[in-house]
N, C-alpha and C. Protein backbone atom coordinates (compact mmCIF):
# COMPACT_ATOMS: atom_id res chain seq x y z
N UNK A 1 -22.63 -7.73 3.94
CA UNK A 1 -21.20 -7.89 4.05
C UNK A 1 -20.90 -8.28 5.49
N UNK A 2 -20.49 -9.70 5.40
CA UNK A 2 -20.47 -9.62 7.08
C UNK A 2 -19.38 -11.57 7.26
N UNK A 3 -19.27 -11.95 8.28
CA UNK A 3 -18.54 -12.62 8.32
C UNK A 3 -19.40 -13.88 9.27
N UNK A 4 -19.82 -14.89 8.94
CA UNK A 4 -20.51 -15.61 9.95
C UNK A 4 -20.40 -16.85 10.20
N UNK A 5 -20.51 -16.77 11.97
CA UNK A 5 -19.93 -18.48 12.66
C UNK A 5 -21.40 -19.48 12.30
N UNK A 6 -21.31 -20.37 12.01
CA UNK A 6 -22.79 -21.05 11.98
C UNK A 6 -22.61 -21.96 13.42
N UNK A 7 -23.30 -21.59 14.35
CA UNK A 7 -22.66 -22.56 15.65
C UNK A 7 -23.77 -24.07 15.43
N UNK A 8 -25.05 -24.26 14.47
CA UNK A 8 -25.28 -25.40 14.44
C UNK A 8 -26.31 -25.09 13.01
N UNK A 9 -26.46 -26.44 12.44
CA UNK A 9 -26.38 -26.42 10.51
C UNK A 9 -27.80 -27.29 11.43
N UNK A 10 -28.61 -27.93 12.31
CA UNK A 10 -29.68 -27.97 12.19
C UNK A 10 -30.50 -27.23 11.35
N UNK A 11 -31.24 -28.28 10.79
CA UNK A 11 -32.77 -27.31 10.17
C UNK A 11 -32.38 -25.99 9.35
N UNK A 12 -31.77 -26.03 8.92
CA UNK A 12 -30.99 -24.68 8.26
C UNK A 12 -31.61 -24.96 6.48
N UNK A 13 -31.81 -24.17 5.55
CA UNK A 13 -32.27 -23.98 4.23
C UNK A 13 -30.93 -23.89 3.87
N UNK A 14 -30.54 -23.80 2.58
CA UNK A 14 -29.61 -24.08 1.57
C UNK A 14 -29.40 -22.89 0.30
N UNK A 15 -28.29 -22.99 -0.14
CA UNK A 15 -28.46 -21.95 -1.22
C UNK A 15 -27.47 -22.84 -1.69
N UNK A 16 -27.52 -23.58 -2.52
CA UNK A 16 -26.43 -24.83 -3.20
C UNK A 16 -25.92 -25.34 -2.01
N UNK A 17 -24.33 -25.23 -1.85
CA UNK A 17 -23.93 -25.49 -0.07
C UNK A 17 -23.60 -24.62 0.89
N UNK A 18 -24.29 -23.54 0.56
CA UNK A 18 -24.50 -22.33 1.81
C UNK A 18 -25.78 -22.27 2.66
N UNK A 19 -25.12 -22.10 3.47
CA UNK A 19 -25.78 -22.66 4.32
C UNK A 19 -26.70 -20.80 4.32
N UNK A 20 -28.02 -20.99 4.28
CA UNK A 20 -29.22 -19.46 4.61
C UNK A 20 -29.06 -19.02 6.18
N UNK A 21 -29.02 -18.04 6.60
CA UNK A 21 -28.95 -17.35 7.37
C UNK A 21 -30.65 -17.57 7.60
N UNK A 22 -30.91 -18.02 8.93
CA UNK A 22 -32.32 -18.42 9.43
C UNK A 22 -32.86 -16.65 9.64
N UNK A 23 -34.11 -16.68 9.83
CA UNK A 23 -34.97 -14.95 10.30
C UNK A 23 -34.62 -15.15 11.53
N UNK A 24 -34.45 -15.80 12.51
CA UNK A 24 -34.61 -15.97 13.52
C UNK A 24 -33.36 -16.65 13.85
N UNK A 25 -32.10 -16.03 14.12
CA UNK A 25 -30.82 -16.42 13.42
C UNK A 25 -30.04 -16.48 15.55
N UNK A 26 -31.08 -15.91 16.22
CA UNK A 26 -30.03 -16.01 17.84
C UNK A 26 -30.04 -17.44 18.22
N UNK A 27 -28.92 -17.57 18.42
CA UNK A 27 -28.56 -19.16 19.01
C UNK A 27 -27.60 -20.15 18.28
N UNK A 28 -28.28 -19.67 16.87
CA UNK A 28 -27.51 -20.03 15.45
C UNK A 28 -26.32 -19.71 14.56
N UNK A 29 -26.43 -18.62 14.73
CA UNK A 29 -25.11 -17.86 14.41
C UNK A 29 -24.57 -16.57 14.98
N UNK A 30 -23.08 -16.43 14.58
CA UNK A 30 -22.57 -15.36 14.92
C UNK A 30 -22.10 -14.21 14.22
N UNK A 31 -22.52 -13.19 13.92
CA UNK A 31 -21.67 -12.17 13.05
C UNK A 31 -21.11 -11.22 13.35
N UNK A 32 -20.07 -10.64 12.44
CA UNK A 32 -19.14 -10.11 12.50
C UNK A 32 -19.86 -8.93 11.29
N UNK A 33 -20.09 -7.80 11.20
CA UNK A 33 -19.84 -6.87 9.90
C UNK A 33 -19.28 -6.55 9.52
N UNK A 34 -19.24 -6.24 8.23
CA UNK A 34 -18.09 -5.80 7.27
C UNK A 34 -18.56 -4.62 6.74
N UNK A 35 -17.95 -3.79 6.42
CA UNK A 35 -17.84 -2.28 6.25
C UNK A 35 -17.46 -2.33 4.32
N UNK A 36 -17.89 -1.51 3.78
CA UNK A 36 -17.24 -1.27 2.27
C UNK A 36 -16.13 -0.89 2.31
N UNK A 37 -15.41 -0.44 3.18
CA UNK A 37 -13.83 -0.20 3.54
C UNK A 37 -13.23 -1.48 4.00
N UNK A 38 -13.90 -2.29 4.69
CA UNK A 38 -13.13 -3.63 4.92
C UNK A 38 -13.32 -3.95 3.68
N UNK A 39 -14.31 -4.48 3.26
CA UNK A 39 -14.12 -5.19 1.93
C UNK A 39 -12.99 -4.79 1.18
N UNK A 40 -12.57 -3.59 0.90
CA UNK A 40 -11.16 -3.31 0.26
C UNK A 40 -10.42 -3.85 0.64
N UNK A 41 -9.92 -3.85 1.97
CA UNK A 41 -8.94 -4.92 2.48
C UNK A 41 -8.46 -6.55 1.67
N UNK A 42 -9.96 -7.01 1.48
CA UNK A 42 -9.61 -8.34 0.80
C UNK A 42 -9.15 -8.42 -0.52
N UNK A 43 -9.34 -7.24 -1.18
CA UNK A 43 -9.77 -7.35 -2.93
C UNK A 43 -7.98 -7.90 -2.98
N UNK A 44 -6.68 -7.67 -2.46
CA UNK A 44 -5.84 -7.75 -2.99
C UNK A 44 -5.16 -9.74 -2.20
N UNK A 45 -6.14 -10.14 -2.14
CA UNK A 45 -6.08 -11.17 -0.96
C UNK A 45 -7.10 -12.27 -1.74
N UNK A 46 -7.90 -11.72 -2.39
CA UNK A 46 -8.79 -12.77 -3.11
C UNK A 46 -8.35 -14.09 -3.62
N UNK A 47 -7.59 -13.77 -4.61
CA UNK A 47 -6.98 -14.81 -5.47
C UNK A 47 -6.10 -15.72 -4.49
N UNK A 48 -5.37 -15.27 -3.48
CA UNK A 48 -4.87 -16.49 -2.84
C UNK A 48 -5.57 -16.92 -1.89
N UNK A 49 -6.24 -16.51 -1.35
CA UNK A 49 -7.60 -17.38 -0.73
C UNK A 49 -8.27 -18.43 -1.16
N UNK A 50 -8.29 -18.02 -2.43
CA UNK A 50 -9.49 -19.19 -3.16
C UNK A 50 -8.62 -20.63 -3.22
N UNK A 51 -7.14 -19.55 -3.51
CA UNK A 51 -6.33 -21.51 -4.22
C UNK A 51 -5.80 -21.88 -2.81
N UNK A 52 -5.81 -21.47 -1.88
CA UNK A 52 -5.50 -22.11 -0.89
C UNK A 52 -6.39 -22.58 -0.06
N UNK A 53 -7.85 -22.24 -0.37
CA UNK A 53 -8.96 -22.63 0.37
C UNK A 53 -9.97 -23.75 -0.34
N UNK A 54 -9.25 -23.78 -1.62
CA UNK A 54 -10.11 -24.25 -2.97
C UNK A 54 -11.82 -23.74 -2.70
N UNK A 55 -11.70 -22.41 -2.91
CA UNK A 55 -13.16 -21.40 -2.52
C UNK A 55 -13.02 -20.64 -3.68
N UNK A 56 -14.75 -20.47 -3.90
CA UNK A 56 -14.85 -19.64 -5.21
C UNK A 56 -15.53 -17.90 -4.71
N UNK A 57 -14.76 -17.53 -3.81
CA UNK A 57 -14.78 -15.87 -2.89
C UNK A 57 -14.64 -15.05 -4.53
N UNK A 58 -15.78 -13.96 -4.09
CA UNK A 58 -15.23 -13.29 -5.01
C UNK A 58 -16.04 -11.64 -4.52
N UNK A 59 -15.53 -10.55 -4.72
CA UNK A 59 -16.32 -9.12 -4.20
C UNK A 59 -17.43 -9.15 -4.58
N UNK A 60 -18.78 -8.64 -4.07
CA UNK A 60 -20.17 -8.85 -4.16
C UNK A 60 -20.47 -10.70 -4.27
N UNK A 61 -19.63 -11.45 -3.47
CA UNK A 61 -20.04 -12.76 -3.54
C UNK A 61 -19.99 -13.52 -2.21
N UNK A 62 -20.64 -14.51 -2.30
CA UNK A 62 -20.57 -15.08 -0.44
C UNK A 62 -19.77 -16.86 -1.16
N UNK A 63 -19.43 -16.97 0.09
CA UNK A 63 -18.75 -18.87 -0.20
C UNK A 63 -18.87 -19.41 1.82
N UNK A 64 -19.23 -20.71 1.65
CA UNK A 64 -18.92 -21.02 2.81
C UNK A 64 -17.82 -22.44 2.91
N UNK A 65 -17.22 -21.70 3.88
CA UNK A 65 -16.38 -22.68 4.95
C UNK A 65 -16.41 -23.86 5.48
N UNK A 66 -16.49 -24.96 5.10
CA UNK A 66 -16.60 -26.00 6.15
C UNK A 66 -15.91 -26.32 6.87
N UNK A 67 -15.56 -27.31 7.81
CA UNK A 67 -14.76 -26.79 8.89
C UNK A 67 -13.09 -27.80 8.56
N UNK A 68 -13.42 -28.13 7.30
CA UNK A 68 -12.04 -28.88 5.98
C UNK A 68 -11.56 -27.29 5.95
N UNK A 69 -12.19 -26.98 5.22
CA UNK A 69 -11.90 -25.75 4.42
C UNK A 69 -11.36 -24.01 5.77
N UNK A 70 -12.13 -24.26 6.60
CA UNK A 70 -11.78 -23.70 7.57
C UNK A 70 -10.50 -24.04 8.00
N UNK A 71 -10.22 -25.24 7.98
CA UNK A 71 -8.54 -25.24 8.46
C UNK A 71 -7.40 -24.75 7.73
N UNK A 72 -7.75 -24.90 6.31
CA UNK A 72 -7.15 -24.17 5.39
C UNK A 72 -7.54 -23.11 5.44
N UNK A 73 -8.35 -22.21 5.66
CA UNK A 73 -8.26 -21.25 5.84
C UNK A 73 -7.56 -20.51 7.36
N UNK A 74 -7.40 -20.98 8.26
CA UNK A 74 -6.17 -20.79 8.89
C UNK A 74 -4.62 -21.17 8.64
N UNK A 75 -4.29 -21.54 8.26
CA UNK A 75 -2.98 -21.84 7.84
C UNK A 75 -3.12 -20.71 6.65
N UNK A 76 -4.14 -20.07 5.62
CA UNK A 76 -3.72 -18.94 5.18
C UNK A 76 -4.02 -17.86 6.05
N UNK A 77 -4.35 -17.49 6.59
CA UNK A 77 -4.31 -16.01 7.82
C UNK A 77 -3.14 -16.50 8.69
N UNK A 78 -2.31 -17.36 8.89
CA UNK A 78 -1.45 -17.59 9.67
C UNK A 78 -0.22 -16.95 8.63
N UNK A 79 -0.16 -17.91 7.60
CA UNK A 79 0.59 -16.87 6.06
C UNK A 79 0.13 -15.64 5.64
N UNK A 80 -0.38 -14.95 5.91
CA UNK A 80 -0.77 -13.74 5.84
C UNK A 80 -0.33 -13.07 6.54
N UNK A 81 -0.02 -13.46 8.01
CA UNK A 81 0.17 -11.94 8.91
C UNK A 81 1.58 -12.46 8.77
N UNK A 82 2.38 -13.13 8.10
CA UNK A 82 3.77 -12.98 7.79
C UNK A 82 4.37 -11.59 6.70
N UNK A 83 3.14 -10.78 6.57
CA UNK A 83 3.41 -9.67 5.81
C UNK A 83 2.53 -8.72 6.36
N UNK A 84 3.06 -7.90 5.87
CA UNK A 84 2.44 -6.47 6.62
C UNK A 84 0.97 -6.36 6.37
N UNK A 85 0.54 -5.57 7.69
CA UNK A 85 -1.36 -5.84 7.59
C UNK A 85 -1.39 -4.78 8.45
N UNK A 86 -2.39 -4.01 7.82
CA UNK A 86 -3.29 -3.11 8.29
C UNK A 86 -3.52 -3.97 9.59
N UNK A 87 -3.75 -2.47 10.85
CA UNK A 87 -4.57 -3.11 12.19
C UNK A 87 -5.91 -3.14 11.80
N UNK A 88 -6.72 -2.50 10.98
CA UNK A 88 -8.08 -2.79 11.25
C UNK A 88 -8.21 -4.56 10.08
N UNK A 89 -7.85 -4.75 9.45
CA UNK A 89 -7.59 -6.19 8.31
C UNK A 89 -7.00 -7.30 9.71
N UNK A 90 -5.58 -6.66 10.42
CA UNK A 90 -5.21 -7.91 11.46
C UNK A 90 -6.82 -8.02 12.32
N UNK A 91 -7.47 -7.23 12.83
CA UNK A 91 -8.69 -6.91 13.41
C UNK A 91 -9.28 -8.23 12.87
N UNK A 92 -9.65 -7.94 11.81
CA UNK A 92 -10.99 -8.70 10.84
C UNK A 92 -10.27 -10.26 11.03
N UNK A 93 -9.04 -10.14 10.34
CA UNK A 93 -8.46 -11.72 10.23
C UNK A 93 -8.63 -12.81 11.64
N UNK A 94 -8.09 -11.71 12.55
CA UNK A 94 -7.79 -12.56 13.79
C UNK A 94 -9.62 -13.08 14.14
N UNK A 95 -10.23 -12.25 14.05
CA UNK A 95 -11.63 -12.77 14.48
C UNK A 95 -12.33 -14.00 13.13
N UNK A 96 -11.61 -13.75 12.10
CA UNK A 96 -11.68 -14.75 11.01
C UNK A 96 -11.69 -16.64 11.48
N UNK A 97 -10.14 -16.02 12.38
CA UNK A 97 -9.52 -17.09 12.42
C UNK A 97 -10.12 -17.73 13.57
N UNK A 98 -10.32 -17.04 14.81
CA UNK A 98 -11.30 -17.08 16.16
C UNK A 98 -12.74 -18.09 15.49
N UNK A 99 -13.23 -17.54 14.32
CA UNK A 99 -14.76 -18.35 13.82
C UNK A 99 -14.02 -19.23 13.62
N UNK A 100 -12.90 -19.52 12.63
CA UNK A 100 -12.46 -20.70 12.19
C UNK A 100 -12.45 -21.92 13.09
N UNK A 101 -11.65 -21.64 13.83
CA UNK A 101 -11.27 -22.73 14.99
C UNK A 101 -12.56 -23.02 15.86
N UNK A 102 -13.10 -21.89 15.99
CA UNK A 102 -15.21 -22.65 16.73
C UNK A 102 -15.77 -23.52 15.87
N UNK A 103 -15.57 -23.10 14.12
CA UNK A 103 -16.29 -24.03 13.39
C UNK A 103 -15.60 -25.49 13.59
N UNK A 104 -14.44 -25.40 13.26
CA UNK A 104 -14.10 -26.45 13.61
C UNK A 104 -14.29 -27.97 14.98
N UNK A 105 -14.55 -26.99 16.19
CA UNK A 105 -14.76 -27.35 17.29
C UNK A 105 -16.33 -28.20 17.02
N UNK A 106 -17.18 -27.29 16.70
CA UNK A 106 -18.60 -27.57 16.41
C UNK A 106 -19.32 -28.39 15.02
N UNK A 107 -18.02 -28.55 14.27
CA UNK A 107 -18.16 -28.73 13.19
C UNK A 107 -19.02 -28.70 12.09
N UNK A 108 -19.14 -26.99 12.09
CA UNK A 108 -20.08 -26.18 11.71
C UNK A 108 -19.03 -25.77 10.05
N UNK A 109 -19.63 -24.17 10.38
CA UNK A 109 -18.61 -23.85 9.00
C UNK A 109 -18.83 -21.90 9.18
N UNK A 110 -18.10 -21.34 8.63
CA UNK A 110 -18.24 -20.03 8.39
C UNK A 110 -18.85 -19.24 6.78
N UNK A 111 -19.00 -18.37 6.84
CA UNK A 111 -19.65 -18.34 5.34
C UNK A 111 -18.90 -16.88 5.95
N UNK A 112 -18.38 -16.29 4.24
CA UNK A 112 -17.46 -14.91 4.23
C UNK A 112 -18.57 -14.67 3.06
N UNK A 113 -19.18 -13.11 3.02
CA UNK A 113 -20.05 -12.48 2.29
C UNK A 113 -19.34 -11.38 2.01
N UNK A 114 -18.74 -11.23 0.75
CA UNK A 114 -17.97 -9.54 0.14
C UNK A 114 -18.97 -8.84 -0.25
């Protein structure tokens, strides 16, 4: 359960278009963990994620981000904190959104693992 920046898709293995988390992962990526208590956070957040991200997220499931899809996925955490949010969820989002905008920069992608 964890949240991750891919800072470069070199040489990287595949899982359809997810991108594998290398053994040897310093340099390559960045993570964030997720707690079984964060994960609650999302369960009520799922469904509009997906249609606004056109992502198939789902609890016990991973999807990745490209850095298309990453932008949409800021413009929804931007609509999101227009409603009330837990500080430890604003926590998670804002660093969500922090990967977002690197992937973008690098034009990498993020992968979210429930």
């Amino acid at each position: 359960m964890a949240i991750q920046l891919f800072l470069n898709l070199n040489g990287l293995k595949y899982y359809g278009n997810i991108p594998e988390k290398p053994e040897n992962s310093s340099g390559m990526i960045e993570e964030y963990a997720l707690s079984s208590d964060d994960i609650k956070l999302f369960i009520k957040d799922i469904d509009s994620l997906d249609v606004a991200c056109n992502a198939l997220l789902d609890l016990g499931d991973v999807d990745y981000f490209n850095a298309e899809k990453c932008r949409k996925l800021i413009e929804w955490i931007r609509e999101r904190f227009e409603q009330p949010v837990s500080a430890r969820y604003r926590e998670i989002l804002e660093t969500l959104m922090g990967y977002c905008e690197r992937a973008i920069e690098l034009n990498t992608g993020v992968v979210i693992e429930l």
